[in-house]
PDB file of N, CA and C in Angstrom:
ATOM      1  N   UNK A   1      -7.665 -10.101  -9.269  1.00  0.00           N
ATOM      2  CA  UNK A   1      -8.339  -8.866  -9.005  1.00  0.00           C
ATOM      3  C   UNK A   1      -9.850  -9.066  -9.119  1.00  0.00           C
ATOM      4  N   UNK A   2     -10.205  -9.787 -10.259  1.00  0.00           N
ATOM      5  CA  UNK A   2     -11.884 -10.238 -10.419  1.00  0.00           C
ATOM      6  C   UNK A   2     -12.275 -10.857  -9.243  1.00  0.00           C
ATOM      7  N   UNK A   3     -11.742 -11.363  -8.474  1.00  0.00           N
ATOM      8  CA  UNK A   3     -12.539 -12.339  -7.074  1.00  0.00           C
ATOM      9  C   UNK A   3     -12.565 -11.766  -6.160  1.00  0.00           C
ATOM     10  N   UNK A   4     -10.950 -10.429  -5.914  1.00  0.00           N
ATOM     11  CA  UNK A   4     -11.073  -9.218  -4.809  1.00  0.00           C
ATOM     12  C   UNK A   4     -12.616  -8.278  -5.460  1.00  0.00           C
ATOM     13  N   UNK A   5     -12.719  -7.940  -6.695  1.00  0.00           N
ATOM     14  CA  UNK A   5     -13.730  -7.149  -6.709  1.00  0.00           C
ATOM     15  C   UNK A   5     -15.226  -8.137  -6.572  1.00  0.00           C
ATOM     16  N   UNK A   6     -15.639  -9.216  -6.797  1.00  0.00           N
ATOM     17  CA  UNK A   6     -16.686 -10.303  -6.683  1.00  0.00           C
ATOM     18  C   UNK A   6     -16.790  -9.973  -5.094  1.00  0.00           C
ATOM     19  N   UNK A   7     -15.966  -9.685  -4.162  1.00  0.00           N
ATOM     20  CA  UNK A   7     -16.393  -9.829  -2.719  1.00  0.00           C
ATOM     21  C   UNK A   7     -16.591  -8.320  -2.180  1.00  0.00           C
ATOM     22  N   UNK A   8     -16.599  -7.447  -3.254  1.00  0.00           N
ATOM     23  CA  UNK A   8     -17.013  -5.678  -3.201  1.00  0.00           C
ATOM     24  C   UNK A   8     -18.172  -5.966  -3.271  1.00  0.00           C
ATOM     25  N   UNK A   9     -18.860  -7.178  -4.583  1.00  0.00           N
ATOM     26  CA  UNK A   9     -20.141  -6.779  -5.044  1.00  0.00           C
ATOM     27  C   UNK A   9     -20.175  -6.171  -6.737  1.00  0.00           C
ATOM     28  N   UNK A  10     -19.022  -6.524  -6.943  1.00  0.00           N
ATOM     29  CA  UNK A  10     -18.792  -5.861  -8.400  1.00  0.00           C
ATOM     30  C   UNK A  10     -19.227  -7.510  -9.694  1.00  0.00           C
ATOM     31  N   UNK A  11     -20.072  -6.635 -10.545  1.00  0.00           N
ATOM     32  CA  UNK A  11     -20.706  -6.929 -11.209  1.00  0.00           C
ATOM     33  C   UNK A  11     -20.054  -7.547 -12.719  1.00  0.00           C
ATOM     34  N   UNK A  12     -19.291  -6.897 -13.062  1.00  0.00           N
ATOM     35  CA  UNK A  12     -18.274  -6.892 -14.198  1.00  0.00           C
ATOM     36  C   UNK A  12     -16.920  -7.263 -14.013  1.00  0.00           C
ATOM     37  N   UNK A  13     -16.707  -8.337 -14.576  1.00  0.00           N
ATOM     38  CA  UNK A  13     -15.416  -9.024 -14.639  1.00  0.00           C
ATOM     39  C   UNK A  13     -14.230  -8.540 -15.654  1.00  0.00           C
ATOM     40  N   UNK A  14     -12.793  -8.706 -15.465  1.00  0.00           N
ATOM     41  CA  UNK A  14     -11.695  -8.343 -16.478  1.00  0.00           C
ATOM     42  C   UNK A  14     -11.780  -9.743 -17.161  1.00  0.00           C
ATOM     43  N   UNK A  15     -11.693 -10.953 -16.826  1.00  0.00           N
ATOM     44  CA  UNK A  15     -11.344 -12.025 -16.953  1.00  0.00           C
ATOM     45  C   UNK A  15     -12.363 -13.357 -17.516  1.00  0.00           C
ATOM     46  N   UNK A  16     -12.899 -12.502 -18.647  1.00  0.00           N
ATOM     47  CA  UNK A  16     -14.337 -13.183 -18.969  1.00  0.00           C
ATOM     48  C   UNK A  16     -14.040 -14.500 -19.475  1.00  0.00           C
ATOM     49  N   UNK A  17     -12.700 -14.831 -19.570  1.00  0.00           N
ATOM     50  CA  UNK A  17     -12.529 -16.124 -20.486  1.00  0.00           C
ATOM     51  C   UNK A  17     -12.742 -17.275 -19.272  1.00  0.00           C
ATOM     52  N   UNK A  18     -12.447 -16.961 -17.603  1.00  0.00           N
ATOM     53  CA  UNK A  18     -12.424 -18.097 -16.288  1.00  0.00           C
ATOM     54  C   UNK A  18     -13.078 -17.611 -15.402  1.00  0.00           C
ATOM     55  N   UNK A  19     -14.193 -17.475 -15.772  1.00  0.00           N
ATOM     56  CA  UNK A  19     -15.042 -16.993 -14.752  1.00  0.00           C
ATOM     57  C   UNK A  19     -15.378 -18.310 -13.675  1.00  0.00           C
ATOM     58  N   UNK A  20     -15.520 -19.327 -13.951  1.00  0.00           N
ATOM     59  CA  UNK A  20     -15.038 -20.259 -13.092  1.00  0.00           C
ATOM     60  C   UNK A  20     -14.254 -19.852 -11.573  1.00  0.00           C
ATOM     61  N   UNK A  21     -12.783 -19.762 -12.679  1.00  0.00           N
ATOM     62  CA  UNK A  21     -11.573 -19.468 -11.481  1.00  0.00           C
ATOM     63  C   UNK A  21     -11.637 -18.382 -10.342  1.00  0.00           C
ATOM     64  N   UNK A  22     -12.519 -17.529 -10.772  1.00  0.00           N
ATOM     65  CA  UNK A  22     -13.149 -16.642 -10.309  1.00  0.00           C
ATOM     66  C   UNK A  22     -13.397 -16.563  -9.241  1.00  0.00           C
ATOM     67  N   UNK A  23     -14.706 -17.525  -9.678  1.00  0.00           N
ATOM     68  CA  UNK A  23     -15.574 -17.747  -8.554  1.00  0.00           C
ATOM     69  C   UNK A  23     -15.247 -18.715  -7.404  1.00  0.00           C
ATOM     70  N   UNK A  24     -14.108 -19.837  -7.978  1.00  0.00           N
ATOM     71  CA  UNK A  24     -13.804 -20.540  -7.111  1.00  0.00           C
ATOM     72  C   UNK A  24     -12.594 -19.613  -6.058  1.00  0.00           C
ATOM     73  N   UNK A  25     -11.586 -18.926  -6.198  1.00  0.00           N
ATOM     74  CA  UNK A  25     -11.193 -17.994  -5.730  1.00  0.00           C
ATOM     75  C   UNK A  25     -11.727 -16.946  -4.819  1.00  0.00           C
ATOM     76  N   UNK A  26     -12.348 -16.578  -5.048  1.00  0.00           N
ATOM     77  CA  UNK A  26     -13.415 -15.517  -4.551  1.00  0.00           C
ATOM     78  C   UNK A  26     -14.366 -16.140  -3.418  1.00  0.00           C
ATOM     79  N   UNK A  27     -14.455 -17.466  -3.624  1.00  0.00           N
ATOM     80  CA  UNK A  27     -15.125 -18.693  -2.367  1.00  0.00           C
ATOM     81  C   UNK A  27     -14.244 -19.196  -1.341  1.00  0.00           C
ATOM     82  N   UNK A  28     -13.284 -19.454  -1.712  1.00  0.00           N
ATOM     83  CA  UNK A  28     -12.275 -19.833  -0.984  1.00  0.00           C
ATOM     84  C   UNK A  28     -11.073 -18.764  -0.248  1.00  0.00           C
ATOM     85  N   UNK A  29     -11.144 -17.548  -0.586  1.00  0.00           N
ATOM     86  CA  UNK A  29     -10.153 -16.932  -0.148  1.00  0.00           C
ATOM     87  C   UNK A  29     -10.888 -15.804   0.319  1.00  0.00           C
ATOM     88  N   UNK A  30      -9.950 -15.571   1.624  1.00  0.00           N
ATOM     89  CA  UNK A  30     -10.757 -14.273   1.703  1.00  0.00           C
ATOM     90  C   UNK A  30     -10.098 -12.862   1.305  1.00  0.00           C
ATOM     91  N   UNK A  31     -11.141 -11.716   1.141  1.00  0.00           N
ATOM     92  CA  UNK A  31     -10.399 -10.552   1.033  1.00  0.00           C
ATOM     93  C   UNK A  31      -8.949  -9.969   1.446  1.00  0.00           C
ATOM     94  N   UNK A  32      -9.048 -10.315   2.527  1.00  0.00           N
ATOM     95  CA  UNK A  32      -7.391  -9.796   3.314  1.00  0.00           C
ATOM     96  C   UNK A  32      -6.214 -10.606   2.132  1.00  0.00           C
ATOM     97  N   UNK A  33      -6.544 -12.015   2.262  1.00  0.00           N
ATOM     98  CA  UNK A  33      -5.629 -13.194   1.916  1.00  0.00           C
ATOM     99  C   UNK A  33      -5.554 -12.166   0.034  1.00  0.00           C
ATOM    100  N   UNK A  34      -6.321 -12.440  -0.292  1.00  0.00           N
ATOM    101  CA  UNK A  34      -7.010 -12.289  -2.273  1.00  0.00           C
ATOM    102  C   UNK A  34      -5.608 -10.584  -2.204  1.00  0.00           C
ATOM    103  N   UNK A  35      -6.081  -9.602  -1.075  1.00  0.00           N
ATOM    104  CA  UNK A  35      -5.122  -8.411  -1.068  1.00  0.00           C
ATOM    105  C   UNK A  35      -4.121  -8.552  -1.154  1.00  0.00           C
ATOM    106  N   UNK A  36      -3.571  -9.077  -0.593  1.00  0.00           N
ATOM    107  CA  UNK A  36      -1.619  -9.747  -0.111  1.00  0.00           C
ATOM    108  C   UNK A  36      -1.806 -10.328  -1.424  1.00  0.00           C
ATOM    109  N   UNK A  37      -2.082 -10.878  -1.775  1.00  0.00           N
ATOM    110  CA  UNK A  37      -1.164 -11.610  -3.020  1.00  0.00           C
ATOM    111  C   UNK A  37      -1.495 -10.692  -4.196  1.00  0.00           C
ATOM    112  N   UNK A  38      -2.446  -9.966  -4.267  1.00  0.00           N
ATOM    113  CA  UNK A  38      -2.751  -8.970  -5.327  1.00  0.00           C
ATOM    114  C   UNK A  38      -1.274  -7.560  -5.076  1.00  0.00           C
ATOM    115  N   UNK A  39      -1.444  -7.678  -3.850  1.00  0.00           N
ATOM    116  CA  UNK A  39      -0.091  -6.085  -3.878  1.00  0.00           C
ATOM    117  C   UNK A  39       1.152  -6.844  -4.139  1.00  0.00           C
ATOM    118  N   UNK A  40       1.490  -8.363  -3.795  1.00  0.00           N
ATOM    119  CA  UNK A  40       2.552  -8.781  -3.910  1.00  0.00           C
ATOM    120  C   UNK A  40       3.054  -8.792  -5.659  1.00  0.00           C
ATOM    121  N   UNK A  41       1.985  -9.412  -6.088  1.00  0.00           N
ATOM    122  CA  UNK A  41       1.849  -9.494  -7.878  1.00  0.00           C
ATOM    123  C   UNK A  41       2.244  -7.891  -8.274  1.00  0.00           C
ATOM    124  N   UNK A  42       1.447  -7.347  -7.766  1.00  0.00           N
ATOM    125  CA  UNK A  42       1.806  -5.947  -8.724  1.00  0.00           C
ATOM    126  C   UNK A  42       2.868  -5.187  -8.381  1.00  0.00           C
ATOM    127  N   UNK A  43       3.513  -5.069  -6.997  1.00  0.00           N
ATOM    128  CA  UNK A  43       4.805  -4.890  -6.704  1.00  0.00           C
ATOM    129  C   UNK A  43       5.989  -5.838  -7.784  1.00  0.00           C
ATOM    130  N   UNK A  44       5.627  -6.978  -7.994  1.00  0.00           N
ATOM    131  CA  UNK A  44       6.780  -8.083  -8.897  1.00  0.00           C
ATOM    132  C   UNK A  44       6.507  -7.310 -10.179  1.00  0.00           C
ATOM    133  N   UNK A  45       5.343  -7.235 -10.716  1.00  0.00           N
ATOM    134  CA  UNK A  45       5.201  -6.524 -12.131  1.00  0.00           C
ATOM    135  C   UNK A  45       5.895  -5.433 -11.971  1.00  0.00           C
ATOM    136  N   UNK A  46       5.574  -4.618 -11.782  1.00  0.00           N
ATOM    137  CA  UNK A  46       6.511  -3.438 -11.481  1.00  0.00           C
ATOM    138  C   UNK A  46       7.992  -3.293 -11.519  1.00  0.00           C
ATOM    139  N   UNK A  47       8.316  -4.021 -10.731  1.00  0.00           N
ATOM    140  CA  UNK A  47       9.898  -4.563 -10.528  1.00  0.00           C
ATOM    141  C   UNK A  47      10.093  -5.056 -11.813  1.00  0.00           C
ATOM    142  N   UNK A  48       9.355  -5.831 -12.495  1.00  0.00           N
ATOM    143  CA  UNK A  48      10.337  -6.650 -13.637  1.00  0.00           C
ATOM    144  C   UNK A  48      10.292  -5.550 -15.095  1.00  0.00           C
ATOM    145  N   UNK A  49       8.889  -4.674 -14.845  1.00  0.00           N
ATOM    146  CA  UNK A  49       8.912  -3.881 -16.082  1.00  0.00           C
ATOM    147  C   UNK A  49       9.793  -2.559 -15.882  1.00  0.00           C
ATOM    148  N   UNK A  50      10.208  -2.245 -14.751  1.00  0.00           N
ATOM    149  CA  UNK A  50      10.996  -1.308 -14.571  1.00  0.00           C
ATOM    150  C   UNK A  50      12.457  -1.029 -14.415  1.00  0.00           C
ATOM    151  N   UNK A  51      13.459  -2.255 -13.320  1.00  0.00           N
ATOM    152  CA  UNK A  51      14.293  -2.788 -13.294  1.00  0.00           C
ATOM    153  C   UNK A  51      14.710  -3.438 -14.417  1.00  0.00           C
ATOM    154  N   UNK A  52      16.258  -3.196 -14.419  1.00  0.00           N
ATOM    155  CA  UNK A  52      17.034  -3.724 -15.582  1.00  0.00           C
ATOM    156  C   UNK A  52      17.951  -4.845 -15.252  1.00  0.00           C
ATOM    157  N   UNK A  53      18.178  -5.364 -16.080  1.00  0.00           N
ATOM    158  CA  UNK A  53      19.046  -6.735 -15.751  1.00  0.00           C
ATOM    159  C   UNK A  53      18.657  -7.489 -14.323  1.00  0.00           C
ATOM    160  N   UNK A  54      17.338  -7.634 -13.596  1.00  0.00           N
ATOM    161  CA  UNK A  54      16.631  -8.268 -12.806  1.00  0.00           C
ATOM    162  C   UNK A  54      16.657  -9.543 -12.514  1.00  0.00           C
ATOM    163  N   UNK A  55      17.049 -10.418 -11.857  1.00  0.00           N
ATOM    164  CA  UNK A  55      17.092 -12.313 -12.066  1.00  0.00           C
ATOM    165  C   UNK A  55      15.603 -12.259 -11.791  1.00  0.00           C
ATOM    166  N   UNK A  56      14.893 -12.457 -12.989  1.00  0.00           N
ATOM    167  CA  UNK A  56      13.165 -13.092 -13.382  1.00  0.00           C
ATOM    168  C   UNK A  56      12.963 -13.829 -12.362  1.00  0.00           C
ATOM    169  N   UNK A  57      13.542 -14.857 -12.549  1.00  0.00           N
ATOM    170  CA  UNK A  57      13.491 -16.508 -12.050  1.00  0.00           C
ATOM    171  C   UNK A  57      13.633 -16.611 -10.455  1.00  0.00           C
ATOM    172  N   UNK A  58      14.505 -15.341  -9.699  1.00  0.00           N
ATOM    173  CA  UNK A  58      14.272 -15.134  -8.571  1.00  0.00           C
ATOM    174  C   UNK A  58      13.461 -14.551  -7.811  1.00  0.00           C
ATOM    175  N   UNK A  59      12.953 -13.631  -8.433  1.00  0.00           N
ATOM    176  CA  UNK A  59      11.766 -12.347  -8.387  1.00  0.00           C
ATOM    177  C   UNK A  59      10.638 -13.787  -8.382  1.00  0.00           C
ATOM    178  N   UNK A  60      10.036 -14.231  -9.475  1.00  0.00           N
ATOM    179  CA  UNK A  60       8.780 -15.139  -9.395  1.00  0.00           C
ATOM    180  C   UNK A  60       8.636 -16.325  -8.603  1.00  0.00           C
ATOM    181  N   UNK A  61      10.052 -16.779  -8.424  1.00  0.00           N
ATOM    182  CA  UNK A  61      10.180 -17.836  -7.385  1.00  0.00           C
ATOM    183  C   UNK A  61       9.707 -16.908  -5.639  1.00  0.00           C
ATOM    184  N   UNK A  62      10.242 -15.949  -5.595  1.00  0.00           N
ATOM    185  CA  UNK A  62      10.177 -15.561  -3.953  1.00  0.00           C
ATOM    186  C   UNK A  62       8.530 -15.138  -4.413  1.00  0.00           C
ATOM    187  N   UNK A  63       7.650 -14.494  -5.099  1.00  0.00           N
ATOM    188  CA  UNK A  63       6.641 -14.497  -5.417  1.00  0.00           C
ATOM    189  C   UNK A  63       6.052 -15.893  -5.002  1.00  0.00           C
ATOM    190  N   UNK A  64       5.871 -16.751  -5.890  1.00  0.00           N
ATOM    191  CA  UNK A  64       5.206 -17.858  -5.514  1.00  0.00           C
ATOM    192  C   UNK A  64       5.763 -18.759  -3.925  1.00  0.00           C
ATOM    193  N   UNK A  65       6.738 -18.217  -3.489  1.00  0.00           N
ATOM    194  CA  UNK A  65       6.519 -18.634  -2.237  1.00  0.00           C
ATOM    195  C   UNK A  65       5.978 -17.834  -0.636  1.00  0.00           C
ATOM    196  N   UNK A  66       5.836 -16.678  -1.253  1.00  0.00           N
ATOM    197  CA  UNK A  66       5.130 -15.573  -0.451  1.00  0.00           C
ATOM    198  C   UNK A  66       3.318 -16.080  -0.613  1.00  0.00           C
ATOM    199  N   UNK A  67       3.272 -16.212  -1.881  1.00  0.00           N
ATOM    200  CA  UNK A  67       1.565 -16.614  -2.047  1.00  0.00           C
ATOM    201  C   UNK A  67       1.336 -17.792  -1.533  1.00  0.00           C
ATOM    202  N   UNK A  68       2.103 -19.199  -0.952  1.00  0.00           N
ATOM    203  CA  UNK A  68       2.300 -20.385  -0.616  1.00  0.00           C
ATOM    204  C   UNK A  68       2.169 -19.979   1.001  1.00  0.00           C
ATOM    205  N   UNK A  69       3.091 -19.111   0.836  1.00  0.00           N
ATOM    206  CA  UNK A  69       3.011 -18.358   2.825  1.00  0.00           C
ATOM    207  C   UNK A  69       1.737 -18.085   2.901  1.00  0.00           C
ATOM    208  N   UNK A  70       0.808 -17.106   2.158  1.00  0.00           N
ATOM    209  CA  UNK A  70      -0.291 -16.208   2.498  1.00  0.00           C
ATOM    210  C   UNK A  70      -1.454 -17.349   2.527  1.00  0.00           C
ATOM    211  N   UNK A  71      -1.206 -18.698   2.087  1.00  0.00           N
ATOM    212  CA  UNK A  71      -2.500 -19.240   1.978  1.00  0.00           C
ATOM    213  C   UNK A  71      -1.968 -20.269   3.376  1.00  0.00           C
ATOM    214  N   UNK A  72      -1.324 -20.242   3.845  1.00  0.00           N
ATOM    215  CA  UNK A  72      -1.094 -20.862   4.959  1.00  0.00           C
ATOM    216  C   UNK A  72      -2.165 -20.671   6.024  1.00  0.00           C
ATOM    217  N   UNK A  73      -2.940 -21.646   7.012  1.00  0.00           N
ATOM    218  CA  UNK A  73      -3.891 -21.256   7.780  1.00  0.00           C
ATOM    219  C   UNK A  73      -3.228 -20.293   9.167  1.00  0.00           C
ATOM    220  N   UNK A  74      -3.794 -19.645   9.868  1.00  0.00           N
ATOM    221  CA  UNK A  74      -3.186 -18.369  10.402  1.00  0.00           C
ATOM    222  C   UNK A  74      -1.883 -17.902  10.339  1.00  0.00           C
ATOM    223  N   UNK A  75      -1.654 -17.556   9.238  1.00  0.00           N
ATOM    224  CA  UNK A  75      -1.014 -16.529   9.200  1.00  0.00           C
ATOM    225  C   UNK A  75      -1.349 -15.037   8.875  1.00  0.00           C
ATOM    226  N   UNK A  76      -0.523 -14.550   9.767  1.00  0.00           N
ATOM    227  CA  UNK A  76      -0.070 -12.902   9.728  1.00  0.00           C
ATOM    228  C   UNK A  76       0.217 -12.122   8.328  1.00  0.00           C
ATOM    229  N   UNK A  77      -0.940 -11.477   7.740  1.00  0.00           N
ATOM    230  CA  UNK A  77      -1.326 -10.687   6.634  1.00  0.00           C
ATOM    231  C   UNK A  77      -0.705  -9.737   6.563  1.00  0.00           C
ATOM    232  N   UNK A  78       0.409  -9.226   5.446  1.00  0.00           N
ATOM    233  CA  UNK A  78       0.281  -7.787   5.684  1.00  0.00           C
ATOM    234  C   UNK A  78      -0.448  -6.621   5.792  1.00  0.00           C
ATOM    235  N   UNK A  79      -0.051  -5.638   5.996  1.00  0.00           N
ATOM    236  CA  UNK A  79      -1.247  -4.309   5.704  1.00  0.00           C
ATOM    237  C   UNK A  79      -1.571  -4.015   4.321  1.00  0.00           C
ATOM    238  N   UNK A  80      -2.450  -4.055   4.183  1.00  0.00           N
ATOM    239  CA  UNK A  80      -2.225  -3.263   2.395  1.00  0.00           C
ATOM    240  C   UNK A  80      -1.722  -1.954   2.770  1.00  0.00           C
ATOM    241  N   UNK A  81      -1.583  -1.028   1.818  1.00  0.00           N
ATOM    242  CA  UNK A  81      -1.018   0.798   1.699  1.00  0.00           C
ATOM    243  C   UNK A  81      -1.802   1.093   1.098  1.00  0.00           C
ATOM    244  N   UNK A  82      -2.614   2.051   1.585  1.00  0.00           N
ATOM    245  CA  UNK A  82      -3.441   2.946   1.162  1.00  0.00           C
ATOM    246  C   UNK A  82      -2.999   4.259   0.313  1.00  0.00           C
TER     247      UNK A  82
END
């Protein structure tokens, strides 16, 4: 979320301990790309704090291969939801 807001122009970080990672993130990715994997993350959070008896291990696996998809060179972004 710190590298989606770094490319707003936002001044103040959540993540003061890698500001590094940050910045290297925030250089390398762009907004659209940094979005998709930010709604994907918080859709999985969601799911795991809400859902009961959930397979974890399947939920974070299809996660990390959706973010493996999104950094792929052209590919097709979803929309975010407004």
């Amino acid at each position: 979320m710190d590298a989606l807001k770094r490319h707003h122009g936002a001044a103040q970080v959540t993540n003061v301990d890698v500001p590094g990672l940050v910045v290297e993130l925030a250089n390398h990715l762009s907004p659209s790309r940094l979005q998709a994997i930010l709604g994907d993350v918080c859709h999985i959070r969601e799911q795991l704090m809400s859902v009961t008896g959930i397979n974890r291990e399947l939920l974070i696996t299809d996660l990390l291969l959706r973010i493996e998809h999104y950094l792929q060179p052209g590919v097709v972004l979803p929309v975010p939801h407004l």
